[in-house]
N, C-alpha and C. Protein backbone atom coordinates (compact mmCIF):
# COMPACT_ATOMS: atom_id res chain seq x y z
N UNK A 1 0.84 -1.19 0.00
CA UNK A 1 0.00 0.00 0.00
C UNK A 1 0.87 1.24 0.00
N UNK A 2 0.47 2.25 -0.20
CA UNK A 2 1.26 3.67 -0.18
C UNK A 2 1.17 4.38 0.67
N UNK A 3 2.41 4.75 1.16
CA UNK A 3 2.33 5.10 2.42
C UNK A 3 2.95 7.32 1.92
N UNK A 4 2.09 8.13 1.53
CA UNK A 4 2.32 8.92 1.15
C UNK A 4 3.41 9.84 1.86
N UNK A 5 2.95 10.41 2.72
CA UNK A 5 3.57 11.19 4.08
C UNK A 5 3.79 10.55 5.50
N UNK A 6 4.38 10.52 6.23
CA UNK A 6 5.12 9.91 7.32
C UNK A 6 5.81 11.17 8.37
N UNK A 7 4.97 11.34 9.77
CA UNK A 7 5.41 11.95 10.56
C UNK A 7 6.45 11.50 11.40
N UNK A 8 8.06 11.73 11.21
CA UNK A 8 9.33 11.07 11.83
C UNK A 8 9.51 11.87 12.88
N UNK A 9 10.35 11.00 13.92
CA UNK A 9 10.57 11.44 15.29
C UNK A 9 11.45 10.62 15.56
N UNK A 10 12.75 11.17 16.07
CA UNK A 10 13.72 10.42 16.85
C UNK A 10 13.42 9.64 18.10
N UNK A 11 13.68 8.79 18.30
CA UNK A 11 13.70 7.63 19.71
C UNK A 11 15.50 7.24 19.82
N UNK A 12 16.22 8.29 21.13
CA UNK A 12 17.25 7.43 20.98
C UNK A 12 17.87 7.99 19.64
N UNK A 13 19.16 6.96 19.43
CA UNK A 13 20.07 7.62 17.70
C UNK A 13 18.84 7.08 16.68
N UNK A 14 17.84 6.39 16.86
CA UNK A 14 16.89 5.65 15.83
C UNK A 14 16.00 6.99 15.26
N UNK A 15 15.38 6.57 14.07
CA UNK A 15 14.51 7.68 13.80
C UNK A 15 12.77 6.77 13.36
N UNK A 16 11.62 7.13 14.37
CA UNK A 16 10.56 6.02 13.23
C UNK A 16 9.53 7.08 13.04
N UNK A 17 8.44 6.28 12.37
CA UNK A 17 7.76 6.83 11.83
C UNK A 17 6.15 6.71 11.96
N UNK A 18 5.12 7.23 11.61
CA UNK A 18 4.05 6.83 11.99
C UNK A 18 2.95 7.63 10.81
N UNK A 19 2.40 6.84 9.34
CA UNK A 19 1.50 7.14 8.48
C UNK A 19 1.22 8.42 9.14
N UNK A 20 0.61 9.39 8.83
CA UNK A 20 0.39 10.60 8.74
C UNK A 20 -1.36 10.90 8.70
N UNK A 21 -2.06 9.69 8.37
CA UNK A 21 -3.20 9.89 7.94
C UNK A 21 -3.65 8.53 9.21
N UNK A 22 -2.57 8.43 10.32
CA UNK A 22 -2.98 7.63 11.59
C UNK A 22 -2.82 8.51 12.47
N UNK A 23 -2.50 9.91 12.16
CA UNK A 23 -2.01 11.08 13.32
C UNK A 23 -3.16 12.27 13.17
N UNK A 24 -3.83 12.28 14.42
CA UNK A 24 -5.38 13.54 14.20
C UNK A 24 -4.46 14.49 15.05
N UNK A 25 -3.45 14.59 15.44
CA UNK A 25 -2.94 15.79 15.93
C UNK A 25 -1.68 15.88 17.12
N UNK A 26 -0.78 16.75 17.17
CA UNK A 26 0.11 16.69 17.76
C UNK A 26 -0.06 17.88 18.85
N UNK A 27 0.12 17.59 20.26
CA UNK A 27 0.40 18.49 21.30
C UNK A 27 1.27 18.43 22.02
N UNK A 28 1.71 19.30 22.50
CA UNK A 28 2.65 19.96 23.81
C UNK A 28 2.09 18.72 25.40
N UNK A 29 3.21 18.11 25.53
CA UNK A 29 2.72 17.29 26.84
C UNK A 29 2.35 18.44 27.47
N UNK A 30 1.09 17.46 28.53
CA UNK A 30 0.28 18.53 29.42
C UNK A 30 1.00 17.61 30.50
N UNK A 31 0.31 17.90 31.88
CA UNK A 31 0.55 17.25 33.09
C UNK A 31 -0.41 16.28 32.76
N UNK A 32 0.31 14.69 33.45
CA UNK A 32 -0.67 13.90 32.90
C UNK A 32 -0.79 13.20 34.27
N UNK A 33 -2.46 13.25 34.83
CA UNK A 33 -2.73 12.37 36.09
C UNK A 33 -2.32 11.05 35.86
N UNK A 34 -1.81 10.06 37.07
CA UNK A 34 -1.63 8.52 36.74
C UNK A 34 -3.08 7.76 36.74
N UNK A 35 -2.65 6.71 36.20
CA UNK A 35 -4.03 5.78 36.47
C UNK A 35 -3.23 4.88 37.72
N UNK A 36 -4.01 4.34 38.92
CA UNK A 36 -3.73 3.68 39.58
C UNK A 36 -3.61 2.21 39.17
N UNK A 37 -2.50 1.55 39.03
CA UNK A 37 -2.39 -0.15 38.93
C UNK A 37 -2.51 -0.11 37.38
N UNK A 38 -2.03 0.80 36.44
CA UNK A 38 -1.63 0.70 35.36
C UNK A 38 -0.91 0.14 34.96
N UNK A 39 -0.64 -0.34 33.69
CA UNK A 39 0.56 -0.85 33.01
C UNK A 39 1.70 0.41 32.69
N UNK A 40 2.93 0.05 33.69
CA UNK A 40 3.85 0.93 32.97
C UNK A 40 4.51 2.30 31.83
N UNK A 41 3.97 1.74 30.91
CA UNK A 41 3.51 2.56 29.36
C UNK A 41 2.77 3.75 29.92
N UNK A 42 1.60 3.06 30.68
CA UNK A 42 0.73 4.42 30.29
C UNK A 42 1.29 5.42 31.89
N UNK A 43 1.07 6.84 30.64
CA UNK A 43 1.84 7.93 31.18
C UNK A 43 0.39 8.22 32.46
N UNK A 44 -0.84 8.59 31.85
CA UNK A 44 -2.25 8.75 32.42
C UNK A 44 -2.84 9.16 31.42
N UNK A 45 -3.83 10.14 31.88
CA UNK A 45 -4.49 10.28 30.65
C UNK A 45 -4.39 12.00 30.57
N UNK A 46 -5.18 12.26 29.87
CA UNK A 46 -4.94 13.85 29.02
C UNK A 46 -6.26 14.59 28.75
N UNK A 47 -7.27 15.74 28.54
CA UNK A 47 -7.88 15.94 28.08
C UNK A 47 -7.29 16.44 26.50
N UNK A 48 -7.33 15.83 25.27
CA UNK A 48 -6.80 16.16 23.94
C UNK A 48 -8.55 16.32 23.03
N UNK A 49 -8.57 17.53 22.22
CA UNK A 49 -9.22 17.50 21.46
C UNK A 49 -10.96 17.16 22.08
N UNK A 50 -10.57 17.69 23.63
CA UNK A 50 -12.05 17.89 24.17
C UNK A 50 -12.67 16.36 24.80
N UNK A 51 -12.00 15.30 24.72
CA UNK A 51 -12.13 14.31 25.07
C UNK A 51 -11.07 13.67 25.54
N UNK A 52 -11.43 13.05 27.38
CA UNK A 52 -10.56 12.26 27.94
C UNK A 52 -9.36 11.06 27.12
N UNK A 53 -8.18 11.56 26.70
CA UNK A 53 -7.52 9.79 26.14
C UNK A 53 -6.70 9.84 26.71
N UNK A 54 -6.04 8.03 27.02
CA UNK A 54 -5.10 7.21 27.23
C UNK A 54 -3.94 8.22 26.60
N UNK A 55 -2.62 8.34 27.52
CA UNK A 55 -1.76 8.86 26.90
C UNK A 55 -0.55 7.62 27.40
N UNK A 56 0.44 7.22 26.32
CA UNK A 56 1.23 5.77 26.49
C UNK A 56 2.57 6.73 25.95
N UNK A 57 3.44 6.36 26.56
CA UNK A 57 4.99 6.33 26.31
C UNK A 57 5.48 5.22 25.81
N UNK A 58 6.02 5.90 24.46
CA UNK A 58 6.41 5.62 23.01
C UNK A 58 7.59 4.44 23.60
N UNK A 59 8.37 5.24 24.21
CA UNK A 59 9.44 4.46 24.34
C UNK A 59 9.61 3.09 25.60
N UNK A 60 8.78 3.16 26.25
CA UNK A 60 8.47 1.86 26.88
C UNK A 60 7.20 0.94 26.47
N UNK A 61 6.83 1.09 25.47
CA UNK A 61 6.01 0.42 24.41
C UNK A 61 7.08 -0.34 23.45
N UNK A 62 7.92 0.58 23.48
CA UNK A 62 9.17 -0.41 22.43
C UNK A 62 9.55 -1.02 23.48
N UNK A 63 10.17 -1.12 24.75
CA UNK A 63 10.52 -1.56 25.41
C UNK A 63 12.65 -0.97 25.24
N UNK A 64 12.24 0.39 24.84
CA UNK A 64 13.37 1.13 24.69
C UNK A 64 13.90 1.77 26.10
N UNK A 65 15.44 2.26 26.56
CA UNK A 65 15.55 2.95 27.49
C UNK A 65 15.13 3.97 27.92
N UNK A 66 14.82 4.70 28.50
CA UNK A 66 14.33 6.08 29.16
C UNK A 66 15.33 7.01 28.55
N UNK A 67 14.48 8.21 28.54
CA UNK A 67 14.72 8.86 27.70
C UNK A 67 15.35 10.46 28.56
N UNK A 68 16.13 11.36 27.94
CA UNK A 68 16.31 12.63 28.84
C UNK A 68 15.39 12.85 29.15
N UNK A 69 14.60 13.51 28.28
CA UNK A 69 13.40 14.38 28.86
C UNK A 69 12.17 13.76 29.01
N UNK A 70 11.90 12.87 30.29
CA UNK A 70 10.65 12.61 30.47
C UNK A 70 9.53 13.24 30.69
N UNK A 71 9.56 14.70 30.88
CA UNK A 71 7.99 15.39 31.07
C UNK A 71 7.65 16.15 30.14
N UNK A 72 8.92 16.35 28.93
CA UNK A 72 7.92 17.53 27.71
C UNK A 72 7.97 16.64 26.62
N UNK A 73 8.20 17.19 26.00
CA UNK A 73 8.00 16.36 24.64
C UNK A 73 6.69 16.63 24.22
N UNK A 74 6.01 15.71 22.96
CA UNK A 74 5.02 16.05 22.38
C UNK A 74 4.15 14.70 22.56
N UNK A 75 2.64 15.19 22.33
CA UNK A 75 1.82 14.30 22.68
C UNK A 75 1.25 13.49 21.27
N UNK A 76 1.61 12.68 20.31
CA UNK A 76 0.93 12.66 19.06
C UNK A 76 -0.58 11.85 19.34
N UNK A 77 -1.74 11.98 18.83
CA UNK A 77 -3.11 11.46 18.87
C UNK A 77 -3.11 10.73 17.60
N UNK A 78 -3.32 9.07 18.26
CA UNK A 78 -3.11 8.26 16.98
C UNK A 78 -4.51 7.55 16.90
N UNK A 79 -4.92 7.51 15.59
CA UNK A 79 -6.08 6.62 15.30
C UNK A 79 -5.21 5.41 15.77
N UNK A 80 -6.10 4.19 15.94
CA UNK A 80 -6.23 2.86 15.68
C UNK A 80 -7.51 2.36 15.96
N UNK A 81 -7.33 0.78 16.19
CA UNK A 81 -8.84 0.31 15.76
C UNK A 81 -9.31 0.42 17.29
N UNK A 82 -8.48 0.47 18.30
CA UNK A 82 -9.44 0.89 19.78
C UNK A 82 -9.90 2.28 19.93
N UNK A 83 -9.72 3.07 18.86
CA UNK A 83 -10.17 4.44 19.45
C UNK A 83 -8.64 5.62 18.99
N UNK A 84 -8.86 6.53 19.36
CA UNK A 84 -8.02 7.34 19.50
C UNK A 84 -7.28 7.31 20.90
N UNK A 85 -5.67 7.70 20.75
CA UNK A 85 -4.68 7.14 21.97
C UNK A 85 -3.73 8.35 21.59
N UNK A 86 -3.28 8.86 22.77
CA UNK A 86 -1.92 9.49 22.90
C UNK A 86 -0.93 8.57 23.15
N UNK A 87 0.35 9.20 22.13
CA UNK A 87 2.09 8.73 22.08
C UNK A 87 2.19 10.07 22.48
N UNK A 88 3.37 9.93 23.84
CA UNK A 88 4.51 11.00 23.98
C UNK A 88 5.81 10.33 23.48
N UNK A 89 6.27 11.39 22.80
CA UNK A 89 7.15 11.33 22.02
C UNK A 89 8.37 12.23 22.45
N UNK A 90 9.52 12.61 22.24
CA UNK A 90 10.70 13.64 22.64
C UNK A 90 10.41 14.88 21.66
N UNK A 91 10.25 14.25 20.38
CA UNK A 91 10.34 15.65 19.48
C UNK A 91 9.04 15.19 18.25
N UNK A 92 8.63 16.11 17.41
CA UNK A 92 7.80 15.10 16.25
C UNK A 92 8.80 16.42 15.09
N UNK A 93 9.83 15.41 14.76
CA UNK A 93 10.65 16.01 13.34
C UNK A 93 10.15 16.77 12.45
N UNK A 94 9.49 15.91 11.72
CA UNK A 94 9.03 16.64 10.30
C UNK A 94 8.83 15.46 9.77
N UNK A 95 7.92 15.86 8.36
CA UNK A 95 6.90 15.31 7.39
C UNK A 95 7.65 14.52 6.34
N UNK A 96 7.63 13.43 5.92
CA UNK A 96 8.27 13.30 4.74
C UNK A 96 7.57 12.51 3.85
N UNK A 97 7.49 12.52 2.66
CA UNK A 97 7.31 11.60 1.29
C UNK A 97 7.67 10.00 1.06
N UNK A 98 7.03 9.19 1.27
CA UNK A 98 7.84 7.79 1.08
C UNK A 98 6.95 7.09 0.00
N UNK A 99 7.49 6.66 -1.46
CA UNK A 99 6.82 5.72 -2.02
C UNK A 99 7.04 4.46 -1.50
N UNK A 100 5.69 3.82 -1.61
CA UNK A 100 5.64 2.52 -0.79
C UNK A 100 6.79 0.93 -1.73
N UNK A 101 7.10 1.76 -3.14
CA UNK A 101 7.87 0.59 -3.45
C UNK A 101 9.96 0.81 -2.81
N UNK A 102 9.66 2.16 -2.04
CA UNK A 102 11.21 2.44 -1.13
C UNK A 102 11.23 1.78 -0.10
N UNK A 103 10.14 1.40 0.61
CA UNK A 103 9.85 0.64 2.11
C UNK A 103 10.34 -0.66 1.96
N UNK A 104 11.35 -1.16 2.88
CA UNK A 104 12.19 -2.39 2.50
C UNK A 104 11.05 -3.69 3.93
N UNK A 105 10.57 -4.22 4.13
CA UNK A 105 10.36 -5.32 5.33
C UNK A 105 11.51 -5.00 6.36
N UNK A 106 10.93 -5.05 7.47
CA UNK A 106 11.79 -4.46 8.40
C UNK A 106 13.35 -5.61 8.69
N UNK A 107 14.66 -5.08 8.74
CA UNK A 107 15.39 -5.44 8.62
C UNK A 107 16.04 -6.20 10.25
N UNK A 108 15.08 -6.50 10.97
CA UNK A 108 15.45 -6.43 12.08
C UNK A 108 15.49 -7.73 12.42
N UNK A 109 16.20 -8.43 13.40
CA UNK A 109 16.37 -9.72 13.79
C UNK A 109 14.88 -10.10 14.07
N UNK A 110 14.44 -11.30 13.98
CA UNK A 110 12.77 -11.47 14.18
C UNK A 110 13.18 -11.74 15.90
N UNK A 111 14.00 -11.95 16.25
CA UNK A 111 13.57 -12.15 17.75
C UNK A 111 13.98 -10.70 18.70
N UNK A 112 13.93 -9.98 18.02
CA UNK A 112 13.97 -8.75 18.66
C UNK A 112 12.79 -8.53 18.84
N UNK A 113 12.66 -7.58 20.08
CA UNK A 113 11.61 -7.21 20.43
C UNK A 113 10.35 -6.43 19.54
N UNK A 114 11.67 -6.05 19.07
CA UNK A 114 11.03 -4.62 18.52
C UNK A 114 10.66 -4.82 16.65
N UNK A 115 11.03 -6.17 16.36
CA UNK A 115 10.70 -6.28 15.18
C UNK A 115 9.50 -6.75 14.93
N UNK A 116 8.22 -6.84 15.56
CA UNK A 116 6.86 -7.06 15.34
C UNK A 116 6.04 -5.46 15.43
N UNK A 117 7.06 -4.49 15.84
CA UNK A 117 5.73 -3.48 15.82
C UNK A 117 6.55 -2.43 14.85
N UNK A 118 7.61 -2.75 14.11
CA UNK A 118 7.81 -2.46 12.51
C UNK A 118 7.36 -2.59 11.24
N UNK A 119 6.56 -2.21 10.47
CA UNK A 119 6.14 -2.79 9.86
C UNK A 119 6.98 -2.33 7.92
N UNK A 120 8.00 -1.70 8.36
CA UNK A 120 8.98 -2.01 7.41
C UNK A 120 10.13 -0.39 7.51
N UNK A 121 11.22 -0.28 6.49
CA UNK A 121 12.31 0.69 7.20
C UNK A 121 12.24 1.62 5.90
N UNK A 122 12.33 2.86 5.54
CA UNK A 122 12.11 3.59 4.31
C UNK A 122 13.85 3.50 4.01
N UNK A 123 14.50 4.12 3.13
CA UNK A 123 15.92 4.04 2.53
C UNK A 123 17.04 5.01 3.36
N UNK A 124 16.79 5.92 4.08
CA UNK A 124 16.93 6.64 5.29
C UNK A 124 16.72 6.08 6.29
N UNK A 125 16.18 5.02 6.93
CA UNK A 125 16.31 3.91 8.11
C UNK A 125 15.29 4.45 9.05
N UNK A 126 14.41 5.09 8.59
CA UNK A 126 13.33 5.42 9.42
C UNK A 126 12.62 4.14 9.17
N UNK A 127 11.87 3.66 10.83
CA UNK A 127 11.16 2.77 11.21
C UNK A 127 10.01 3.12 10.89
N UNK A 128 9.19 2.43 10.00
CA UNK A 128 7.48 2.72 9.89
C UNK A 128 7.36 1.59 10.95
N UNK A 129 6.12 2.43 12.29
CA UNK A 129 5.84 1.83 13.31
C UNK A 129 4.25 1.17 13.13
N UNK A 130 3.84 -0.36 13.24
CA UNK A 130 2.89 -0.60 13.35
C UNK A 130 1.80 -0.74 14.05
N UNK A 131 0.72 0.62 14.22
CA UNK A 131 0.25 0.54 15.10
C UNK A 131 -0.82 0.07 15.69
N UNK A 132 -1.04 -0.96 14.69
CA UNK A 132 -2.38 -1.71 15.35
C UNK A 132 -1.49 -3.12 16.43
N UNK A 133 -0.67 -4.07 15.90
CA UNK A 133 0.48 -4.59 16.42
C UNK A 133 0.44 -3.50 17.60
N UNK A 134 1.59 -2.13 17.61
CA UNK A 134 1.71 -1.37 18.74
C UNK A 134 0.59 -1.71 19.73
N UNK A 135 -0.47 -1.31 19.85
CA UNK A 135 -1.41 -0.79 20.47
C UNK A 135 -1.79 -2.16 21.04
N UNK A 136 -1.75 -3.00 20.35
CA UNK A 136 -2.59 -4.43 20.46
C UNK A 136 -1.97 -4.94 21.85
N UNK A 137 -3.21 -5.14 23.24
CA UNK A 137 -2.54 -5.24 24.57
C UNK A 137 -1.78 -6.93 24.26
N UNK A 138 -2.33 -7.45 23.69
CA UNK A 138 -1.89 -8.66 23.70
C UNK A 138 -0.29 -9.04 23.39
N UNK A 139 0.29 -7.96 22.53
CA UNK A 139 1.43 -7.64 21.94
C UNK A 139 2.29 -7.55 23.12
N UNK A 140 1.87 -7.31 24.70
CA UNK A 140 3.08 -6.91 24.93
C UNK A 140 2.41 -7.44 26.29
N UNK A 141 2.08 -8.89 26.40
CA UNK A 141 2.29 -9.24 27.27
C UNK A 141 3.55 -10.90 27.62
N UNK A 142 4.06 -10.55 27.21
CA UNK A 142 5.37 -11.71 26.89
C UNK A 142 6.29 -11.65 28.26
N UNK A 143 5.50 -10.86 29.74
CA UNK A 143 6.05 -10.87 31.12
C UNK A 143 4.82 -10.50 31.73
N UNK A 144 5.22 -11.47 33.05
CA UNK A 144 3.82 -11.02 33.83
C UNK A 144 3.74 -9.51 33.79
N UNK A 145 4.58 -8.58 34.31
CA UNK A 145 4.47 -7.31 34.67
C UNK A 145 4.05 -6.43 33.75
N UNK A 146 3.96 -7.28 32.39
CA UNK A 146 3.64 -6.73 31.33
C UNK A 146 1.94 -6.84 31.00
N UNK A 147 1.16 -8.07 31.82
CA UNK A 147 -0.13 -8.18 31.61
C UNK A 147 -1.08 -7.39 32.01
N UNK A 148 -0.96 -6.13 32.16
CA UNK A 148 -2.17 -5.06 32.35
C UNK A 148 -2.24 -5.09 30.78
N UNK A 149 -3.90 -4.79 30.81
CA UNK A 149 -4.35 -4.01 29.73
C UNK A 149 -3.74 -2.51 29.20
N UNK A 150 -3.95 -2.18 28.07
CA UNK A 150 -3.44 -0.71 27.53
C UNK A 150 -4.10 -0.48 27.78
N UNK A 151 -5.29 0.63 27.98
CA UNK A 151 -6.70 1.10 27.61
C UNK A 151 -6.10 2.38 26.53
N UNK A 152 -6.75 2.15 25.52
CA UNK A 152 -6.82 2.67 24.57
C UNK A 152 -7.74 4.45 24.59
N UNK A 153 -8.98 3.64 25.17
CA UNK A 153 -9.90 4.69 25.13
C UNK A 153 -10.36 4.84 26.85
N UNK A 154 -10.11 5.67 27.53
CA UNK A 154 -10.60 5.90 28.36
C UNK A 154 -11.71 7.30 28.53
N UNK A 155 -13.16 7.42 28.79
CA UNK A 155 -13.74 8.36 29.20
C UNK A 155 -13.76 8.57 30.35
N UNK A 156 -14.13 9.83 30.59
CA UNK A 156 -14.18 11.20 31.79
C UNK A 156 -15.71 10.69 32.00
N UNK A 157 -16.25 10.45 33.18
CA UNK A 157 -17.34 10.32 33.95
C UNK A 157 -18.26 12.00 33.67
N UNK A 158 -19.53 11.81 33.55
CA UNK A 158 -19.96 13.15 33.03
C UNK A 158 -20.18 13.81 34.17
């Protein structure tokens, strides 16, 4: 399929990526309340775009190291099939062009962690990130401490 535009963001020396037409909007981390007895990942939640969402850290979803700046960074709002979800992210780069016959299958050892929520590398070594895989709680329970649910969609009580 064609993957037209691609919003890139560094993780670490890595650079990935995330379809452009899976991103309803990018914000400025807010203060984010915890959820009690959460899974790790999730940062808490956010009011974005007028409605309560799940906000998850990018980089312990990869199961990547911690990062300098854990409280700013940017918030990206990603479609998937549970709903709309916040990624905090460190920076959101810039936009780029990828024809889908440049996208190579991700080059990554299959027993890496991180090679199931790739879903292939553009010619510049940006990671297209897969985010239904990503998101999918089932994906990332391969340790007990890992078996909380994501919640994807959480609402605000009226």
């Amino acid at each position: 399929s064609d993957v037209p535009s691609v919003l890139v963001f560094p993780i670490g020396a890595e650079s990935y990526g995330i379809e452009l037409k899976q991103v309803a909007g990018v914000f400025p981390t807010v203060e984010l309340p915890p959820v009690p007895g959460a899974s790790p990942a999730l940062l808490g939640i956010a009011n974005l775009q007028g409605e309560v969402r799940s906000v998850l850290d990018l980089r312990r979803l990869l199961a990547l190291p911690a990062g300098v700046d854990e409280a700013g960074g940017y918030v990206l709002l990603v479609r998937s099939s549970g709903g709309l979800v916040g990624l905090r992210v460190e920076q959101a780069a810039d936009v780029r062009h990828v024809a889908a016959s440049d996208v190579t299958s991700a080059e990554l050892n299959p027993d890496d962690r991180l090679a199931r929520y790739v879903r292939g590398v553009t010619p510049d070594k940006v990671m297209l990130l897969n985010l239904e895989t990503l998101l999918d709680p089932a994906s990332h329970r391969s340790s007990p401490e890992q078996s909380v649910a994501l919640p994807t969609d959480v609402k605000g009580s009226p």
